[in-house]
C-alpha atoms as a PDB file:
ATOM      1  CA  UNK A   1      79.475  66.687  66.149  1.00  0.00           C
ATOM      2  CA  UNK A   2      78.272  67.095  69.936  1.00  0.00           C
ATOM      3  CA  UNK A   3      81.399  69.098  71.039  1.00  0.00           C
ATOM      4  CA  UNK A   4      83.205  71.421  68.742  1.00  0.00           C
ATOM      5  CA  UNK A   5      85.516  74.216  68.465  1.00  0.00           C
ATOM      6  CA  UNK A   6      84.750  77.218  66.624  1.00  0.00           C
ATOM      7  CA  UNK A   7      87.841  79.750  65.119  1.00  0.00           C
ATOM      8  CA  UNK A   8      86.393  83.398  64.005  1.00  0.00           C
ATOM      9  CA  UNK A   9      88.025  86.754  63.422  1.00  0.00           C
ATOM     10  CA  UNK A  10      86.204  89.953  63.555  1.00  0.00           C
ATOM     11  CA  UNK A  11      86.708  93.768  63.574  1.00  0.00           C
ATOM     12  CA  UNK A  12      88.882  92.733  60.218  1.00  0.00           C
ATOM     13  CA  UNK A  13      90.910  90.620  61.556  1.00  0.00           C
ATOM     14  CA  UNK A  14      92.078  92.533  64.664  1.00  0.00           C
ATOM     15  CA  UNK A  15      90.596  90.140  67.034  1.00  0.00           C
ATOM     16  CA  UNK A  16      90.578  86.554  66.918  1.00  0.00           C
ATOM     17  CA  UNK A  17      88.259  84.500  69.176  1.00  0.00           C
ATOM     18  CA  UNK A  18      87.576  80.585  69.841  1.00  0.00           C
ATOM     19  CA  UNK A  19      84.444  79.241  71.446  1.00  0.00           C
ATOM     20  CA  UNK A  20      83.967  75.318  72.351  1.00  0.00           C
ATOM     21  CA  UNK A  21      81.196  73.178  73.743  1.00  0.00           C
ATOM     22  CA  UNK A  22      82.773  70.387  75.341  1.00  0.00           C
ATOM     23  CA  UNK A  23      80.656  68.952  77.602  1.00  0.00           C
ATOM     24  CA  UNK A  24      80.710  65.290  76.687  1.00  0.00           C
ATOM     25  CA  UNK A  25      84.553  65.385  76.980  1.00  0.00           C
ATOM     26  CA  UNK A  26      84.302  66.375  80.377  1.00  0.00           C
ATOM     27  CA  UNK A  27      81.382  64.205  81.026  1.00  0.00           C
ATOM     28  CA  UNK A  28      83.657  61.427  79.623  1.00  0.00           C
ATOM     29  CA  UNK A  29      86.576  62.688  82.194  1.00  0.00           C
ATOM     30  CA  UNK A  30      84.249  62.762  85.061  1.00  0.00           C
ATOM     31  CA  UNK A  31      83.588  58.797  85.057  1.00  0.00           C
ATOM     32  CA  UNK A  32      86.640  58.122  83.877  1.00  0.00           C
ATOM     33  CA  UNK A  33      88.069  59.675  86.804  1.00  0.00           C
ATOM     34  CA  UNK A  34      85.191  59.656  89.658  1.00  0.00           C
ATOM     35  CA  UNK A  35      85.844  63.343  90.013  1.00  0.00           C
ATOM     36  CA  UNK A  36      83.769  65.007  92.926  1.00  0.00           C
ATOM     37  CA  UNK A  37      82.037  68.043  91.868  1.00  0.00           C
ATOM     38  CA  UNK A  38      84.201  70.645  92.593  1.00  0.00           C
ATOM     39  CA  UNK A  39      87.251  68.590  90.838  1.00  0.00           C
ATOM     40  CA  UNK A  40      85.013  67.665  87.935  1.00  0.00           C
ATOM     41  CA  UNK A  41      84.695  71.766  87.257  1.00  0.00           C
ATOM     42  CA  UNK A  42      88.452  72.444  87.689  1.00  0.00           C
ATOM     43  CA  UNK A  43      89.465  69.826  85.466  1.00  0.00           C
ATOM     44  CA  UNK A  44      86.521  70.670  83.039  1.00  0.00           C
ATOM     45  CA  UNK A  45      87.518  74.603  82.644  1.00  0.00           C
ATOM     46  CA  UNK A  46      91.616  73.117  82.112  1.00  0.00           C
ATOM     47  CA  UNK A  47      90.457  70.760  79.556  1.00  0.00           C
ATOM     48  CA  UNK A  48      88.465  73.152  77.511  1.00  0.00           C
ATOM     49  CA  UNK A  49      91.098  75.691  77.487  1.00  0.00           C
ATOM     50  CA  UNK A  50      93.264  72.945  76.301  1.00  0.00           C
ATOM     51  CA  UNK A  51      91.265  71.773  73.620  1.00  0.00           C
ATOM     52  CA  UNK A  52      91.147  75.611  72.435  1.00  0.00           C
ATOM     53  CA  UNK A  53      94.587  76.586  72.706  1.00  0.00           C
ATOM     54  CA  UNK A  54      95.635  72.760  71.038  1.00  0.00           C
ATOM     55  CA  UNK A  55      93.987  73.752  68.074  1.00  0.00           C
ATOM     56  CA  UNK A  56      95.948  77.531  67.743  1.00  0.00           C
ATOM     57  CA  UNK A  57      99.106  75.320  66.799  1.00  0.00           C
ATOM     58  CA  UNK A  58      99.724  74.353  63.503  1.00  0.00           C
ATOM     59  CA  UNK A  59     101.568  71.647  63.283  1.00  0.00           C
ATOM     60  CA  UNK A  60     100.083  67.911  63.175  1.00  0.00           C
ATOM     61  CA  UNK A  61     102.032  66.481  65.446  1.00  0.00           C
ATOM     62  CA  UNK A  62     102.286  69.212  67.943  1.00  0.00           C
ATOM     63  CA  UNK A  63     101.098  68.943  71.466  1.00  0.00           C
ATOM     64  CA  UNK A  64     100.289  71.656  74.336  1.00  0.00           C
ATOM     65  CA  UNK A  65     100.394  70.328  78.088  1.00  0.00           C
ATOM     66  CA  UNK A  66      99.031  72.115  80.499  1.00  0.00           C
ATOM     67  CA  UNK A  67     100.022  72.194  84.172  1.00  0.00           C
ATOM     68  CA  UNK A  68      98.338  73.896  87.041  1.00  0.00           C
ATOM     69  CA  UNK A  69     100.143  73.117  90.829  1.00  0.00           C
ATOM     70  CA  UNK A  70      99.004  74.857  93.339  1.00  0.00           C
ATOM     71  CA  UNK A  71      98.982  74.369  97.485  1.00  0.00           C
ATOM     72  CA  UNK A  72      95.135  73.290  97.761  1.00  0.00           C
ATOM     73  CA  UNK A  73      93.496  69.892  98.124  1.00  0.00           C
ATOM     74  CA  UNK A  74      93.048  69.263  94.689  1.00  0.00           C
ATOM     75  CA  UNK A  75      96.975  69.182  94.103  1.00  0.00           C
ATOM     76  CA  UNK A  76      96.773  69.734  90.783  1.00  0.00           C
ATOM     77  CA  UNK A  77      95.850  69.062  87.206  1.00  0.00           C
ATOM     78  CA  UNK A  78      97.292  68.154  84.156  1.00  0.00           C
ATOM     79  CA  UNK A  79      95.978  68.431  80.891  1.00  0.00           C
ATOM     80  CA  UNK A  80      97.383  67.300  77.389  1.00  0.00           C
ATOM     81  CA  UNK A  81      96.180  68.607  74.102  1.00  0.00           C
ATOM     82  CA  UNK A  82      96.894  68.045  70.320  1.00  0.00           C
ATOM     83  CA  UNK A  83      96.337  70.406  67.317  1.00  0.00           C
ATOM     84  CA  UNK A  84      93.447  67.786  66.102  1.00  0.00           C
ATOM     85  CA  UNK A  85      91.009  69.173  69.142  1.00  0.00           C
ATOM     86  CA  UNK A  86      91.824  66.116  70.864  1.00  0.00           C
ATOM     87  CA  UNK A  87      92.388  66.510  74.816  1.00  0.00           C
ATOM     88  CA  UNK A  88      93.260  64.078  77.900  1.00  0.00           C
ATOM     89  CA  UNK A  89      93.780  65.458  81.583  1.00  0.00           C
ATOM     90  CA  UNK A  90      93.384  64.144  85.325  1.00  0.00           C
ATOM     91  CA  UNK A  91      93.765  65.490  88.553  1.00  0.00           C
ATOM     92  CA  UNK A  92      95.954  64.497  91.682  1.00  0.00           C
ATOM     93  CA  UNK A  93      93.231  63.833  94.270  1.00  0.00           C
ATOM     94  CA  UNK A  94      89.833  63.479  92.021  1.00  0.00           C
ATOM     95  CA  UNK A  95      88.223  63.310  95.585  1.00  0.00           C
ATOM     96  CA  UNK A  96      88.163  66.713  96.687  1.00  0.00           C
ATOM     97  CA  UNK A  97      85.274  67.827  99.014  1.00  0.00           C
ATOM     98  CA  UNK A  98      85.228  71.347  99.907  1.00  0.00           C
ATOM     99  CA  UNK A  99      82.324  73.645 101.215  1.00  0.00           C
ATOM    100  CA  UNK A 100      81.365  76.350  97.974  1.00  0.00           C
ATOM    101  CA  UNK A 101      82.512  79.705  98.060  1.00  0.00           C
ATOM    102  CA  UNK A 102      80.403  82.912  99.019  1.00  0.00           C
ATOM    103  CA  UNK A 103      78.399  83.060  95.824  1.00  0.00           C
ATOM    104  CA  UNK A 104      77.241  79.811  96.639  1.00  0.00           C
ATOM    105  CA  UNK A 105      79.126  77.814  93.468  1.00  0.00           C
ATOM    106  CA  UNK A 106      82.121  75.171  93.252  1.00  0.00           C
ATOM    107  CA  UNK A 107      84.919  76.826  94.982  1.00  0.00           C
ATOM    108  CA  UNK A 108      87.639  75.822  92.358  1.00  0.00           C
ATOM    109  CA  UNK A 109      90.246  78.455  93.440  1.00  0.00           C
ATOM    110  CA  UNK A 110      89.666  76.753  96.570  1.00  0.00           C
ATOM    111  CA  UNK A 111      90.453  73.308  95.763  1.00  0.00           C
ATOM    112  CA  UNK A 112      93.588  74.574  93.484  1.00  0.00           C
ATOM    113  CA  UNK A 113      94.638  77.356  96.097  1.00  0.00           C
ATOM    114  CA  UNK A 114      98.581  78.850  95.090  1.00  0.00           C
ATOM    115  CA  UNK A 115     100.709  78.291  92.684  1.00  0.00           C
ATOM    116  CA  UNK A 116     102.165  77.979  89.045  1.00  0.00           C
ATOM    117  CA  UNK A 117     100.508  77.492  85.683  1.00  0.00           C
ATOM    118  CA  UNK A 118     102.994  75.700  83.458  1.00  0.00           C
ATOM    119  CA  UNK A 119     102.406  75.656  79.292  1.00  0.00           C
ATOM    120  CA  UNK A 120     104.530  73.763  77.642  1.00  0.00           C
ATOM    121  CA  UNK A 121     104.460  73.633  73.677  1.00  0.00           C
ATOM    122  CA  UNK A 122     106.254  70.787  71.425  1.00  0.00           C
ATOM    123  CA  UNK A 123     106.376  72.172  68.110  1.00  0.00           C
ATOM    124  CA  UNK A 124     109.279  69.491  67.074  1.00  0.00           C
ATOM    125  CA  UNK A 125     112.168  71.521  67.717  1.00  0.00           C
ATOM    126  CA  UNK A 126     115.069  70.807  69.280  1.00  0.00           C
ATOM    127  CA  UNK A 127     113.341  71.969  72.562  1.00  0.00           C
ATOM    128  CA  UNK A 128     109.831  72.775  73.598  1.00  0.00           C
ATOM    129  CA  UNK A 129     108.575  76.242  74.954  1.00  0.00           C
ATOM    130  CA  UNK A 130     107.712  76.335  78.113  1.00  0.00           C
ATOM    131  CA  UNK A 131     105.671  79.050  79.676  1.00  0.00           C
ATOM    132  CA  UNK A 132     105.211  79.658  83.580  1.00  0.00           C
ATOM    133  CA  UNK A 133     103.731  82.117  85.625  1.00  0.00           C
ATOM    134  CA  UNK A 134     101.740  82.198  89.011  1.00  0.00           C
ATOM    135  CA  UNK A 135      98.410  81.400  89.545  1.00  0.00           C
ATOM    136  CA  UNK A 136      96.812  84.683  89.962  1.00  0.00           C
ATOM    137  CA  UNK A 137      93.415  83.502  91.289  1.00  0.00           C
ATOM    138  CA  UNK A 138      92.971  79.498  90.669  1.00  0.00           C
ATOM    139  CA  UNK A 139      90.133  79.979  88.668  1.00  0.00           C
ATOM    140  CA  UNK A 140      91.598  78.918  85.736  1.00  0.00           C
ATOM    141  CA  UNK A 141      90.250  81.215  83.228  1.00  0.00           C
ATOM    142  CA  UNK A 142      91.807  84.647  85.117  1.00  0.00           C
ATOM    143  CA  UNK A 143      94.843  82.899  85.102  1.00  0.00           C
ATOM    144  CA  UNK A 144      95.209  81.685  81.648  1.00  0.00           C
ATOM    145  CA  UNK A 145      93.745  85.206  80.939  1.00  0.00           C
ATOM    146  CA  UNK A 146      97.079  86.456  82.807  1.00  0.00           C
ATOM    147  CA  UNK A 147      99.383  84.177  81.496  1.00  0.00           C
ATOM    148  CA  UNK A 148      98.596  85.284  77.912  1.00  0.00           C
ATOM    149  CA  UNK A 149      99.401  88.758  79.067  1.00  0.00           C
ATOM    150  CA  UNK A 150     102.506  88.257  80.432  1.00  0.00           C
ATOM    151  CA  UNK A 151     103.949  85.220  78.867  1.00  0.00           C
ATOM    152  CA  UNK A 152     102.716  85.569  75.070  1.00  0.00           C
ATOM    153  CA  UNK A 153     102.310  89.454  75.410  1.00  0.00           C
ATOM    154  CA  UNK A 154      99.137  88.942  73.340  1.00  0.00           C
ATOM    155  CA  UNK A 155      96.066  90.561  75.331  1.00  0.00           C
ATOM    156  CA  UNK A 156      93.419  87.767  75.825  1.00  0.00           C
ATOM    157  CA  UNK A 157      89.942  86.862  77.726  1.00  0.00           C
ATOM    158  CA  UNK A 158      89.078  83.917  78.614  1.00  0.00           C
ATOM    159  CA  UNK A 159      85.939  82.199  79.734  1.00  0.00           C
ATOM    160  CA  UNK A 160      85.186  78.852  81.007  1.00  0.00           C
ATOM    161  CA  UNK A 161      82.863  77.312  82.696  1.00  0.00           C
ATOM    162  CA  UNK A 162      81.488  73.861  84.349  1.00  0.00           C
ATOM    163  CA  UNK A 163      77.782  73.538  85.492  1.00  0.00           C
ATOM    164  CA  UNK A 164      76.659  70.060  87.123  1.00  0.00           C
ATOM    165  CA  UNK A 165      73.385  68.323  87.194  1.00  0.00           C
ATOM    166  CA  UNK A 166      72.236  67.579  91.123  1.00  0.00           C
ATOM    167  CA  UNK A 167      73.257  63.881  90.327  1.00  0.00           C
ATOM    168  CA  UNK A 168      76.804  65.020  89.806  1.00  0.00           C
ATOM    169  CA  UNK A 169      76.556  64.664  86.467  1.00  0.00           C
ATOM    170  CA  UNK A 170      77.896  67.500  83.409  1.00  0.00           C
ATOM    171  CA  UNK A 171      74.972  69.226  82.325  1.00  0.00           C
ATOM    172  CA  UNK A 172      77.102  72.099  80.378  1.00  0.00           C
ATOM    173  CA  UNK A 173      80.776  72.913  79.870  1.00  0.00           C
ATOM    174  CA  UNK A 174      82.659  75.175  77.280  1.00  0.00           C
ATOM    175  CA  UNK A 175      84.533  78.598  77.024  1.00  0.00           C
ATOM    176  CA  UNK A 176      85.849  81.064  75.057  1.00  0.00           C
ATOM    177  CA  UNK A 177      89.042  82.902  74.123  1.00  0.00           C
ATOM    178  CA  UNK A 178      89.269  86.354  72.415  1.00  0.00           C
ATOM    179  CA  UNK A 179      92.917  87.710  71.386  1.00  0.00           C
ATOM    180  CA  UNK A 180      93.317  91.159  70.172  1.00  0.00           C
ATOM    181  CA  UNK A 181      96.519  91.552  67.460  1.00  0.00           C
ATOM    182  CA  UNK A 182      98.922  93.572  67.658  1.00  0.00           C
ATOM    183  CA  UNK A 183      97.647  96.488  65.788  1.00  0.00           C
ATOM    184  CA  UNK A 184      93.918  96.683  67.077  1.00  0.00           C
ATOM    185  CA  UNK A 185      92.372 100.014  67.871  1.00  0.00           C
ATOM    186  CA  UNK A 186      92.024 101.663  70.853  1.00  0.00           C
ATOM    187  CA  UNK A 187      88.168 101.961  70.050  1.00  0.00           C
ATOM    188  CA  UNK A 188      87.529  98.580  69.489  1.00  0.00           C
ATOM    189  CA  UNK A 189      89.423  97.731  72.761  1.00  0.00           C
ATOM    190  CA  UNK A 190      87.264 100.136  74.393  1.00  0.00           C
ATOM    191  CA  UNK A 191      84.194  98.505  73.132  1.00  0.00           C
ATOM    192  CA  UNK A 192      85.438  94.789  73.498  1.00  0.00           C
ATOM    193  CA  UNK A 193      85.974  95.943  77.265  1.00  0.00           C
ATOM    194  CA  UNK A 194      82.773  97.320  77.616  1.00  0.00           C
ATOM    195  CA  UNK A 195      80.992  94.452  76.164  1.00  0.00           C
ATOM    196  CA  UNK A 196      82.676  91.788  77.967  1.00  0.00           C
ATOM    197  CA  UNK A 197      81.894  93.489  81.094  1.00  0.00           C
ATOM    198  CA  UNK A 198      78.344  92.597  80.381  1.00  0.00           C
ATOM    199  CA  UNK A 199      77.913  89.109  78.862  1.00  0.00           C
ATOM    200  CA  UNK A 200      76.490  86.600  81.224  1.00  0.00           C
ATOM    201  CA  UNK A 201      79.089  83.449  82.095  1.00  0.00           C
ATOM    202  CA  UNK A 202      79.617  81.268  79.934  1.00  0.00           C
ATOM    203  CA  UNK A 203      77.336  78.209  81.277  1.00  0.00           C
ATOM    204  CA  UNK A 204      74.282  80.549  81.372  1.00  0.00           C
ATOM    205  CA  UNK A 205      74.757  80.642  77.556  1.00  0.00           C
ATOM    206  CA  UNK A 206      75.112  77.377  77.463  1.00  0.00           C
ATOM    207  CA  UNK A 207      72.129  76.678  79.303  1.00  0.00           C
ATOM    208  CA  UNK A 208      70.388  79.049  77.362  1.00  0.00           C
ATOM    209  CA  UNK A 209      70.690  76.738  74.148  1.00  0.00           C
ATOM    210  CA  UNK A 210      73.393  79.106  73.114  1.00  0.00           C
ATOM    211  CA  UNK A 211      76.588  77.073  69.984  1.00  0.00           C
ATOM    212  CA  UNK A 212      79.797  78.323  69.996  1.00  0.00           C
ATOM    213  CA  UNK A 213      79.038  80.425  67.210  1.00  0.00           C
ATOM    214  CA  UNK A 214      75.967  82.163  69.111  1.00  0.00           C
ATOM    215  CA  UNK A 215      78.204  83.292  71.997  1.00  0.00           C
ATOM    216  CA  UNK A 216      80.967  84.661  69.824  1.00  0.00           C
ATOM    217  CA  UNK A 217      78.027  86.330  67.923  1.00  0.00           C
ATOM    218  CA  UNK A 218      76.970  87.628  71.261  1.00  0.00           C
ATOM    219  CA  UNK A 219      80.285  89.075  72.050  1.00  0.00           C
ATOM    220  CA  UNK A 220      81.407  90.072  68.633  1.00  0.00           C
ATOM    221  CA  UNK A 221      78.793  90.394  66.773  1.00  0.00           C
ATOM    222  CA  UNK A 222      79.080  94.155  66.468  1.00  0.00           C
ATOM    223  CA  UNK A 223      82.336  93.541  65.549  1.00  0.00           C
ATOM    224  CA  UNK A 224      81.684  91.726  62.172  1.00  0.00           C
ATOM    225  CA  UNK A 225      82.302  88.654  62.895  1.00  0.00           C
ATOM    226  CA  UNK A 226      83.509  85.733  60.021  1.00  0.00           C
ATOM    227  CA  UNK A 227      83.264  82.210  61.978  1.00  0.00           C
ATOM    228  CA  UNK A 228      86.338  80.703  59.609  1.00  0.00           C
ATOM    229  CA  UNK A 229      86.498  76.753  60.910  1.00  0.00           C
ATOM    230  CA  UNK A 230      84.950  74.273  62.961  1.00  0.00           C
ATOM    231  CA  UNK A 231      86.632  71.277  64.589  1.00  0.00           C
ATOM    232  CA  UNK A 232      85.409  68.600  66.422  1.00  0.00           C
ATOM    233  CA  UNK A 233      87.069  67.979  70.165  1.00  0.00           C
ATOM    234  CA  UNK A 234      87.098  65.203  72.264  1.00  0.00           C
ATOM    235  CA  UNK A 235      88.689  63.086  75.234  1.00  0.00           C
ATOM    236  CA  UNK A 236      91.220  61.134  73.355  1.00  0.00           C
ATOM    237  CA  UNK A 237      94.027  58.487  75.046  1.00  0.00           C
ATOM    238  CA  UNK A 238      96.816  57.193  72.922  1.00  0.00           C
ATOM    239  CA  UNK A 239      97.473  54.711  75.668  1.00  0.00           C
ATOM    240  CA  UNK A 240      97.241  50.663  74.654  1.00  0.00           C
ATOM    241  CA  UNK A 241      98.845  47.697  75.920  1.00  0.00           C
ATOM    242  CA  UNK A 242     101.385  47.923  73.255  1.00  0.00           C
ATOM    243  CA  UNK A 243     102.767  51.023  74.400  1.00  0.00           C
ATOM    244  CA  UNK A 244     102.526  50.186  78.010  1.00  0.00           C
ATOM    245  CA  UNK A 245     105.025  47.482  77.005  1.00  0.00           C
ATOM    246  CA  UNK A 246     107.459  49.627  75.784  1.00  0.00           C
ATOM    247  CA  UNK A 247     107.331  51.360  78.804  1.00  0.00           C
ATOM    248  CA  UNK A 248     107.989  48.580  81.245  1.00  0.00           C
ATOM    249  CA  UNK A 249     110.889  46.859  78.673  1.00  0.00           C
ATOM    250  CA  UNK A 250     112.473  50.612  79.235  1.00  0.00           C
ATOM    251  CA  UNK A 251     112.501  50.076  83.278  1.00  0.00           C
ATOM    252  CA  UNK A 252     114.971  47.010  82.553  1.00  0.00           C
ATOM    253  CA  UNK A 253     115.629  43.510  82.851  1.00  0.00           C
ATOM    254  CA  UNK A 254     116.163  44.137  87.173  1.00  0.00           C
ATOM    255  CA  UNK A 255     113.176  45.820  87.395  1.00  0.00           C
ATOM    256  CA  UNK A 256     111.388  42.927  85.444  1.00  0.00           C
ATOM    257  CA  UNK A 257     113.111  40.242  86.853  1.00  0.00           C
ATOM    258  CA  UNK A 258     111.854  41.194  90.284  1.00  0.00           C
ATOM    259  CA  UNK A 259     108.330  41.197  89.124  1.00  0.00           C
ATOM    260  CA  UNK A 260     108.834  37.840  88.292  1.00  0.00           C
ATOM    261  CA  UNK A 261     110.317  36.740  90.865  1.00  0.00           C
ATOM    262  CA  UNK A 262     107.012  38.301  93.073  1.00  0.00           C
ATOM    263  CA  UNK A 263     105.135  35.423  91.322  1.00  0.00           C
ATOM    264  CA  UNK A 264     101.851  37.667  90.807  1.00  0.00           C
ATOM    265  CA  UNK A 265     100.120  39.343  87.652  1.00  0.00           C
ATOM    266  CA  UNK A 266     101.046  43.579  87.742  1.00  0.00           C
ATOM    267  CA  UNK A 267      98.462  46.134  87.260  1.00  0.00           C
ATOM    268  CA  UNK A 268      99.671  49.361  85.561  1.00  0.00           C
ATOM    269  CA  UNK A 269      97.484  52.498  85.428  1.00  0.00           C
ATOM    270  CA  UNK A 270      97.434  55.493  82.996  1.00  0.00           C
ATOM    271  CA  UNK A 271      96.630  58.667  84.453  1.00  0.00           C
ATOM    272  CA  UNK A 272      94.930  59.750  82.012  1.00  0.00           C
ATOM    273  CA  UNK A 273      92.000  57.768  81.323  1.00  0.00           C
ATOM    274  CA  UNK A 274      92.352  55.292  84.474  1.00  0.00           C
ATOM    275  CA  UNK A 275      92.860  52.715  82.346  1.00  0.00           C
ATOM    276  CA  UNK A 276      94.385  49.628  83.851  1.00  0.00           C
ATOM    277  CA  UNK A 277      96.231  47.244  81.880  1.00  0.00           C
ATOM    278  CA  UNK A 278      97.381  43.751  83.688  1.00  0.00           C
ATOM    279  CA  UNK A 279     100.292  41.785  82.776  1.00  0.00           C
ATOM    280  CA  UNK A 280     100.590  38.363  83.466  1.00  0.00           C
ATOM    281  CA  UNK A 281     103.908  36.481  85.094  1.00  0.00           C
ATOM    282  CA  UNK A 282     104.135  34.772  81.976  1.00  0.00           C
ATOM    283  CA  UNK A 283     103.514  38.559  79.801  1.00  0.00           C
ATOM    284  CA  UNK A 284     106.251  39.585  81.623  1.00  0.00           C
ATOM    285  CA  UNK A 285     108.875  36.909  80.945  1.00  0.00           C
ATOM    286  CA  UNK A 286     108.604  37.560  77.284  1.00  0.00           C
ATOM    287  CA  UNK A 287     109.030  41.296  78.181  1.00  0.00           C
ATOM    288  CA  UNK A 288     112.230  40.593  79.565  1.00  0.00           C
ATOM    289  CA  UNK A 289     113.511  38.613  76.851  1.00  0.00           C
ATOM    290  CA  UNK A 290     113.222  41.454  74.721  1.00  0.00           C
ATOM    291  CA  UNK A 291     114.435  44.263  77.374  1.00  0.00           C
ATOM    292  CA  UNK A 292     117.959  42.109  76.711  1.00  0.00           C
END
């Protein structure tokens, strides 16, 4: 188990915190995709925080999308997550080159720029939850950090973070997310605050050697901390030829028949692995047979 989630609770039970280290997931994303650097990171951070807020639902067949659109080059990014710690995402332009911002790092509120963050949860009811606010900084973590705030009223941090090799490669990725309930003291708010002030981001712990469970140790260790589960999380498409299929039978028999009548083999791509799937003239004959 390379990447994982961890779920703790500390201070009895008046915090609950998640910590993943996904960076073969985003590794796996990056060549999927043939993200540049700077898109690699923003998708990276969104797909971590989607792994980690896909497993806080409960049911099995639940899924959490996450959408952030915002005015930059990188035009945005979408992210899919189920409650099984499996998570699929792309970006709109995977391309992006932009200079790096005055610390000297990938300048991901850059390449997302303004905007809305969009969460939207199907839980199997009648409709899903949907969740918007603006992006308050396009870093990702700030505003997830924000939209728990405001949207869930349930006071959150979050922490994520991409680091690349010089060949362009992943060489760490993970983050965390601490909740405080409802009824949490004021004194251990005032020492969560104070200690998070201090902690070093979360791809120096990473690079440091630090699990999951050592950087929720280092930020809530004091706290008593009880690490309760640990799930597995990786890039996971549902897509197959099968389902592509369905999906071209449900465009209908004009559609088809004009493909045919083109007299060449079709190339459809899924977004979210960039996997292509070709369909023959003579594939899609029988296709329309059964879209009748």
């Amino acid at each position: 188990m390379t990447d994982y989630i961890v779920r703790a609770t500390a201070a009895d039970s008046q915090i609950r915190a998640f910590a993943a280290t996904t960076r073969e997931l985003v590794e796996y994303a990056r060549n999927a995709h043939s993200t540049s650097p700077v898109a690699t990171a923003a998708l990276g951070r969104l797909l971590t925080a989607g792994s980690m807020m896909g497993v806080m639902m409960k049911g099995e067949k639940d899924l959490l999308t996450l959408q952030v659109r915002g005015d930059g080059p990188l035009g945005g990014i979408t992210v899919t997550a189920d409650s099984q710690g499996r998570v699929k995402g792309y970006v709109n332009n995977p391309n992006v080159v932009i200079h790096a911002n005055a610390k000297g790092k990938l300048d991901v509120a850059g390449a997302v720029g303004r905007g809305m963050l969009n969460v939207i949860k199907d839980m199997g009811l009648k409709e899903p939850y949907v969740g918007q606010v603006n992006l308050v900084s396009g870093e990702i973590a700030e505003d997830l950090t924000y939209y728990f705030a405001s949207s869930e009223q349930v006071p959150s941090s979050v922490g994520l973070g991409v680091l690349m090799e010089k060949d362009n490669t992943v060489r760490q990725a993970g983050g965390f997310i601490i909740q405080l309930m409802p009824f949490t003291e004021e004194k251990i708010i005032e020492a969560l605050k104070e200690k998070l002030n201090k902690v070093d981001s979360v791809t120096s712990m990473l690079d440091q050697g630090m699990k999951p469970e050592d950087i929720l140790q280092e930020l809530l260790g004091e706290f008593g901390l009880e690490v309760t589960d640990k799930i597995p999380t990786k890039f996971f498409c549902n897509c197959d030829k099968e389902r592509i299929e369905k999906a071209l039978i449900s465009i209908g028999a004009k559609d088809l028949t004009e493909m045919i009548r083109d007299g060449k083999p079709i190339e459809v791509n899924c977004h979210f692995c960039n996997t292509n799937y070709t369909f023959t003239v003579e594939e899609l004959r029988e296709l329309l047979k059964k879209s009748r």
